[in-house]
C-alpha atoms as a PDB file:
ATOM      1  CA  UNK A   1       9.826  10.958  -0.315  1.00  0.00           C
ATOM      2  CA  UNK A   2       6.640   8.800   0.886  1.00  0.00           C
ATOM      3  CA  UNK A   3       4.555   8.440  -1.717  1.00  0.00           C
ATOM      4  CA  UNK A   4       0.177   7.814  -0.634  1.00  0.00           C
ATOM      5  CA  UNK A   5      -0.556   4.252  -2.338  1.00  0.00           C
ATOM      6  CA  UNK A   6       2.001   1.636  -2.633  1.00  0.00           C
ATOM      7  CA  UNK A   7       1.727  -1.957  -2.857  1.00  0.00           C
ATOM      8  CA  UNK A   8       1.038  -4.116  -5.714  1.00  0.00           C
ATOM      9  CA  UNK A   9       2.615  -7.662  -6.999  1.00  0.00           C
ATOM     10  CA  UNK A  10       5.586  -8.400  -8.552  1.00  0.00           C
ATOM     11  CA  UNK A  11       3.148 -10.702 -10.897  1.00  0.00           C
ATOM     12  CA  UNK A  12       0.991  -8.432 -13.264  1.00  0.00           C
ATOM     13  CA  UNK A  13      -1.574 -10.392 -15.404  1.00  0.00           C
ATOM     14  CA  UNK A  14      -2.428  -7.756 -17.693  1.00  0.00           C
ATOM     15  CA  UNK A  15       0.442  -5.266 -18.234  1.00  0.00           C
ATOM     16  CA  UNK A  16       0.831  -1.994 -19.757  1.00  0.00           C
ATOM     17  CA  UNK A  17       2.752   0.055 -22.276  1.00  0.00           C
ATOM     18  CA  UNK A  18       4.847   2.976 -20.941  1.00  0.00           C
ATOM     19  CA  UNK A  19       1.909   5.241 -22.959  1.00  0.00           C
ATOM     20  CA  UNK A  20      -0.898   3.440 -21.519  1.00  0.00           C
ATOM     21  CA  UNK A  21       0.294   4.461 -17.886  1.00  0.00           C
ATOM     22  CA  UNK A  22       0.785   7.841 -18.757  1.00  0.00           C
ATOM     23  CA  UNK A  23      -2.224   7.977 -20.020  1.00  0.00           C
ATOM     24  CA  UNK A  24      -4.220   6.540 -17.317  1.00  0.00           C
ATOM     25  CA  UNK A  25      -2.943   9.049 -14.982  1.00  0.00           C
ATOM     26  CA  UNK A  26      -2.810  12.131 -17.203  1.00  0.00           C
ATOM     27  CA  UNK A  27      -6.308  11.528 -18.746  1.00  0.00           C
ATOM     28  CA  UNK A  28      -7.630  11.665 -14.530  1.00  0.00           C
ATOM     29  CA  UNK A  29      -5.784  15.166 -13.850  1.00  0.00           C
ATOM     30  CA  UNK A  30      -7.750  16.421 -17.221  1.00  0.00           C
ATOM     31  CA  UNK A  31     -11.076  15.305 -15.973  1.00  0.00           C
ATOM     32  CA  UNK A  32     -10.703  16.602 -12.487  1.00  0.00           C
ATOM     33  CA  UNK A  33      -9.180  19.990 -14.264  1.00  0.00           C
ATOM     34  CA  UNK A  34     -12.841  19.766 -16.559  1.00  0.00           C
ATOM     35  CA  UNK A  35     -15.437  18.139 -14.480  1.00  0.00           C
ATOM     36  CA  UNK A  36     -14.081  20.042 -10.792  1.00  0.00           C
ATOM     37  CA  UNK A  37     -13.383  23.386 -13.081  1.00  0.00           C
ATOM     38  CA  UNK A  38      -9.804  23.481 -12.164  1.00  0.00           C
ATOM     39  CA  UNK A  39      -7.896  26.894 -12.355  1.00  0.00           C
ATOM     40  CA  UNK A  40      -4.017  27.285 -13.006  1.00  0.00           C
ATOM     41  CA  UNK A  41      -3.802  23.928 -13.359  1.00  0.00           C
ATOM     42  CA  UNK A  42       0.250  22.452 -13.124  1.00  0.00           C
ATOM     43  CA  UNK A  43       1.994  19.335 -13.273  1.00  0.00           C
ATOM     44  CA  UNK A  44       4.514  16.128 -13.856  1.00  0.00           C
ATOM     45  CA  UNK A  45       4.424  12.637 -14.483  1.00  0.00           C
ATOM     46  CA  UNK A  46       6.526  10.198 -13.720  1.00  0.00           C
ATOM     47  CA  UNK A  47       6.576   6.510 -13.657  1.00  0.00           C
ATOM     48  CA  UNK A  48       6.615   5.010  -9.449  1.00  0.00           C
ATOM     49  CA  UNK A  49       8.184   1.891  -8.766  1.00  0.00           C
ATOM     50  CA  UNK A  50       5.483  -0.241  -6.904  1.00  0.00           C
ATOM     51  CA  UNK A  51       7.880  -1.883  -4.407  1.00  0.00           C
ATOM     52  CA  UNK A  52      10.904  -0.708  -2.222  1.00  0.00           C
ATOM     53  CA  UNK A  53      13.510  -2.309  -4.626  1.00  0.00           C
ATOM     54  CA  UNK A  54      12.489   0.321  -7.156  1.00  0.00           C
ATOM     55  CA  UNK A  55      12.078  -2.778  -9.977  1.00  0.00           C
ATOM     56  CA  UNK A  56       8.926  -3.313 -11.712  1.00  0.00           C
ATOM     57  CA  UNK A  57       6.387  -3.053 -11.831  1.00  0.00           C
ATOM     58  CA  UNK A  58       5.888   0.603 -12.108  1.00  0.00           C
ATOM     59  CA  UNK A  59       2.944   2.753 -12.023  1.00  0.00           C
ATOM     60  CA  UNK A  60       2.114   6.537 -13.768  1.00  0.00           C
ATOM     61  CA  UNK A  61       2.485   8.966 -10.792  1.00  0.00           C
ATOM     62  CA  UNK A  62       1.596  12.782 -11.654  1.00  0.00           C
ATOM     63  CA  UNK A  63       1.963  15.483  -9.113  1.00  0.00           C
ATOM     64  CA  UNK A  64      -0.658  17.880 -10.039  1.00  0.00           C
ATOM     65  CA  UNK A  65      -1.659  21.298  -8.166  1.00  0.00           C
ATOM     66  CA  UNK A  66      -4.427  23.887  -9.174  1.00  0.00           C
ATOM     67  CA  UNK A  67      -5.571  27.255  -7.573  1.00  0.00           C
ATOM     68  CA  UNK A  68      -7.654  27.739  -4.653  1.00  0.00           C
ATOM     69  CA  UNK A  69     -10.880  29.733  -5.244  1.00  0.00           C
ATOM     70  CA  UNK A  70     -10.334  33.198  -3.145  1.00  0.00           C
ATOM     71  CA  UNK A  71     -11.774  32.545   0.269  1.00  0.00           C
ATOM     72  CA  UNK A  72     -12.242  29.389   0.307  1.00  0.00           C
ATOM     73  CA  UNK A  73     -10.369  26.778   2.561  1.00  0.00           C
ATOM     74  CA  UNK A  74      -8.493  24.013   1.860  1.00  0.00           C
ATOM     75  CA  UNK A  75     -10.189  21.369   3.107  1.00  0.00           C
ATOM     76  CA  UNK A  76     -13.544  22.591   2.058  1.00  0.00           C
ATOM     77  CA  UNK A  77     -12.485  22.777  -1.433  1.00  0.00           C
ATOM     78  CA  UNK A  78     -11.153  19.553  -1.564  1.00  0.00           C
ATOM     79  CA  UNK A  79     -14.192  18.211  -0.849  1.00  0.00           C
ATOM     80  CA  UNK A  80     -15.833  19.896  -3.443  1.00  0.00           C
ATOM     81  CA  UNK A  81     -13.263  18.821  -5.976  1.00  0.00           C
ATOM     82  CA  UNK A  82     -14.214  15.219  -4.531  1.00  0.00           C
ATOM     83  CA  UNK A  83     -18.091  15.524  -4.547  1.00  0.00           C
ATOM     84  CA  UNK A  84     -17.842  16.732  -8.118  1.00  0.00           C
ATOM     85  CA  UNK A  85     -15.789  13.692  -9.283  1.00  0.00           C
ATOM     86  CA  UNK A  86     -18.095  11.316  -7.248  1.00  0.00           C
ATOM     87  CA  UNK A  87     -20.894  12.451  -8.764  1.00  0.00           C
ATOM     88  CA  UNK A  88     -19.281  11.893 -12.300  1.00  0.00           C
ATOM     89  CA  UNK A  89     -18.918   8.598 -11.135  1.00  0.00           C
ATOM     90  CA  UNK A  90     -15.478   8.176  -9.020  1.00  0.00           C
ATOM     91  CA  UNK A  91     -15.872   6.214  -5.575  1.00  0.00           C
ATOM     92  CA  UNK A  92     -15.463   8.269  -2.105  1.00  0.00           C
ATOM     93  CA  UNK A  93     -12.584   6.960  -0.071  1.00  0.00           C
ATOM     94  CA  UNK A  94      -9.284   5.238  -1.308  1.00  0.00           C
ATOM     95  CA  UNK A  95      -9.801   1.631  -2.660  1.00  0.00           C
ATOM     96  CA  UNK A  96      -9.527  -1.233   0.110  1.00  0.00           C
ATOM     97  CA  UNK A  97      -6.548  -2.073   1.650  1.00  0.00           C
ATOM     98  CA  UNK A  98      -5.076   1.867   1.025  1.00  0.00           C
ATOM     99  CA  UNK A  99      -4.629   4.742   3.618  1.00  0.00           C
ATOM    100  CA  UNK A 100      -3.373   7.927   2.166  1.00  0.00           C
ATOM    101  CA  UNK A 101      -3.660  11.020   3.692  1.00  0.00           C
ATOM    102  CA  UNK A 102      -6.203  14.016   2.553  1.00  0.00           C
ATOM    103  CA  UNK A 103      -9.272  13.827   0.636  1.00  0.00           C
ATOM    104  CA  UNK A 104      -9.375  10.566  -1.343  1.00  0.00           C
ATOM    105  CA  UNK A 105     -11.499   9.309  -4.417  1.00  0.00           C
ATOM    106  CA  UNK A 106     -10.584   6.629  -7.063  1.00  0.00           C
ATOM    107  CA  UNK A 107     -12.084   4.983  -9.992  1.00  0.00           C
ATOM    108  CA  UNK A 108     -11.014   2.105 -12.485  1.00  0.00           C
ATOM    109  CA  UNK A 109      -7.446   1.632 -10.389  1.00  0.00           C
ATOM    110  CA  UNK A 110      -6.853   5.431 -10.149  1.00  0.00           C
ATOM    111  CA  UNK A 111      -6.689   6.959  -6.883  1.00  0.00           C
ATOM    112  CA  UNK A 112      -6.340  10.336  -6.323  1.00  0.00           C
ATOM    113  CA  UNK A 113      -5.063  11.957  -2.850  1.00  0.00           C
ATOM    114  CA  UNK A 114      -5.715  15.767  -1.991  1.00  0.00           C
ATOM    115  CA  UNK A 115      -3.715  17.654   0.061  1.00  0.00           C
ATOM    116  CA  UNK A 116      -2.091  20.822   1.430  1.00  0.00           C
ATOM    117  CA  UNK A 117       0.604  21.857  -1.461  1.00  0.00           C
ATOM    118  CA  UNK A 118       3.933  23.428  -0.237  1.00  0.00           C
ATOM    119  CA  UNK A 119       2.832  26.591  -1.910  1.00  0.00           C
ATOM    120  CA  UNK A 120      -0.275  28.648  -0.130  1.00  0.00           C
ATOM    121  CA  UNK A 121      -3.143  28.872  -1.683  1.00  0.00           C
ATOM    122  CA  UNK A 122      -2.791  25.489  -3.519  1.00  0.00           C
ATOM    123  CA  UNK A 123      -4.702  22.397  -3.359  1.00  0.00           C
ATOM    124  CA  UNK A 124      -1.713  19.399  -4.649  1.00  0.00           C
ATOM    125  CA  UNK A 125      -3.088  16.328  -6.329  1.00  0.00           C
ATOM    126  CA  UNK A 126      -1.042  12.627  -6.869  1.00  0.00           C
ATOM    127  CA  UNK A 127      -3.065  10.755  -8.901  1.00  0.00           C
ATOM    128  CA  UNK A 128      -1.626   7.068  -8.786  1.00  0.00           C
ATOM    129  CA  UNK A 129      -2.397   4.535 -11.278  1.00  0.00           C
ATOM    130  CA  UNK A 130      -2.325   1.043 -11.785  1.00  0.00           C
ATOM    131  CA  UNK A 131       0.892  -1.544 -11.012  1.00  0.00           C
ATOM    132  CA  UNK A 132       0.600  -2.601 -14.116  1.00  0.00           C
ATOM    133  CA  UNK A 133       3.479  -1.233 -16.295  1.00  0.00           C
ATOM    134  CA  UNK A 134       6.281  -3.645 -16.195  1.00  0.00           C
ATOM    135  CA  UNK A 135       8.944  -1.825 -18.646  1.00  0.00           C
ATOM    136  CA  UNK A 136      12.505  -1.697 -16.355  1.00  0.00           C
ATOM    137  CA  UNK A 137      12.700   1.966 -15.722  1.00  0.00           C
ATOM    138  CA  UNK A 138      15.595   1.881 -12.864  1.00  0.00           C
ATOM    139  CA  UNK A 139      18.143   3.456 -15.619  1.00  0.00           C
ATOM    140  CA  UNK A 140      16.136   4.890 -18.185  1.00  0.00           C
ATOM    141  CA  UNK A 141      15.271   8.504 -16.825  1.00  0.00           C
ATOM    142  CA  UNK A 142      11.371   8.103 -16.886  1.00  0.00           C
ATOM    143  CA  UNK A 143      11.387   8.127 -12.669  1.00  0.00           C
ATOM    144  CA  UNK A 144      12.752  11.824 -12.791  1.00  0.00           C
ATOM    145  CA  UNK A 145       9.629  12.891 -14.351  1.00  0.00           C
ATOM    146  CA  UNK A 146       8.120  15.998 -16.971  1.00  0.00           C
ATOM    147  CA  UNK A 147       6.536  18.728 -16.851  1.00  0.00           C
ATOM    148  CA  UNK A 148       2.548  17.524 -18.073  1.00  0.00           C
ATOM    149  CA  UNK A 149       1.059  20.592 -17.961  1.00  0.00           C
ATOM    150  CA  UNK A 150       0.124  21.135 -21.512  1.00  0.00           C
ATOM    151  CA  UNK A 151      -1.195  17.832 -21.863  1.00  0.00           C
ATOM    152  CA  UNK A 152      -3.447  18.102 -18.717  1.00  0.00           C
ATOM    153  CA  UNK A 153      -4.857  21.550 -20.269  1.00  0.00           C
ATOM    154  CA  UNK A 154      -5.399  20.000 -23.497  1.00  0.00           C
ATOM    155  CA  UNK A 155      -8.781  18.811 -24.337  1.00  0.00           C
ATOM    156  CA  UNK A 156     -12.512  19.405 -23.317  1.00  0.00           C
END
């Protein structure tokens, strides 16, 4: 599967643990869940090679969905999700260089794509960290991914 994002260096200058990528990733699904008021709120990590040989370095990748308010379109909503983060202080628009598809904001090396979910009445969020993780996970299990969900309803 295509995943929005991709790039980065096979050189990373400042790398992170396996817990600081997770936590980069799951910490932005929280605050969209608190600051956008997120309902039914679901998800996985994972950790996303960031080049086509699948070696580091790697990046946290969670697949995140929430509910759809009741009459309210997709598209419209995602924007609202979007304005809300942008006015807690996430950029509009995917970071230079990137081209994802859907509604797009990103902040500190984050980015976060909106889009259509393969379930109706679902808005799906990938929130894509940094290329910065440089543990080898080719045969260690952590690109299968977890279910997140309790950790991305934990907290304010």
């Amino acid at each position: 599967m295509s995943r929005p994002g991709g790039g980065g260096g096979d050189q990373v200058a400042s790398p992170m643990t396996d817990e600081q990528a997770e936590a980069q990733v799951i910490d932005a699904g929280r605050q969209l869940r608190t600051v956008a008021g997120l309902q039914d709120v679901g998800g996985g990590f994972s950790f996303e090679s960031c080049n086509d040989q699948g070696e580091p370095p790697y990046r946290g990748f969670v697949d995140m969905s929430a509910q759809l308010p009741a009459g309210t379109d997709l598209d419209t909503y995602a924007r609202q999700v979007a304005d809300a983060m942008v006015a807690a202080g996430w950029t509009d628009g995917p970071p230079p260089g990137k081209k994802p598809y859907g509604t797009v904001i990103h902040k500190d090396g984050v980015m976060v794509v909106m889009r259509r979910a393969n379930n109706p009445g679902l808005l799906a969020f990938t929130i894509l960290g940094e290329c910065r993780n440089t543990t080898d996970h080719r045969d260690d299990g952590k690109t299968v991914g977890r279910d997140v969900t309790a950790e991305l309803l934990s907290g304010s």
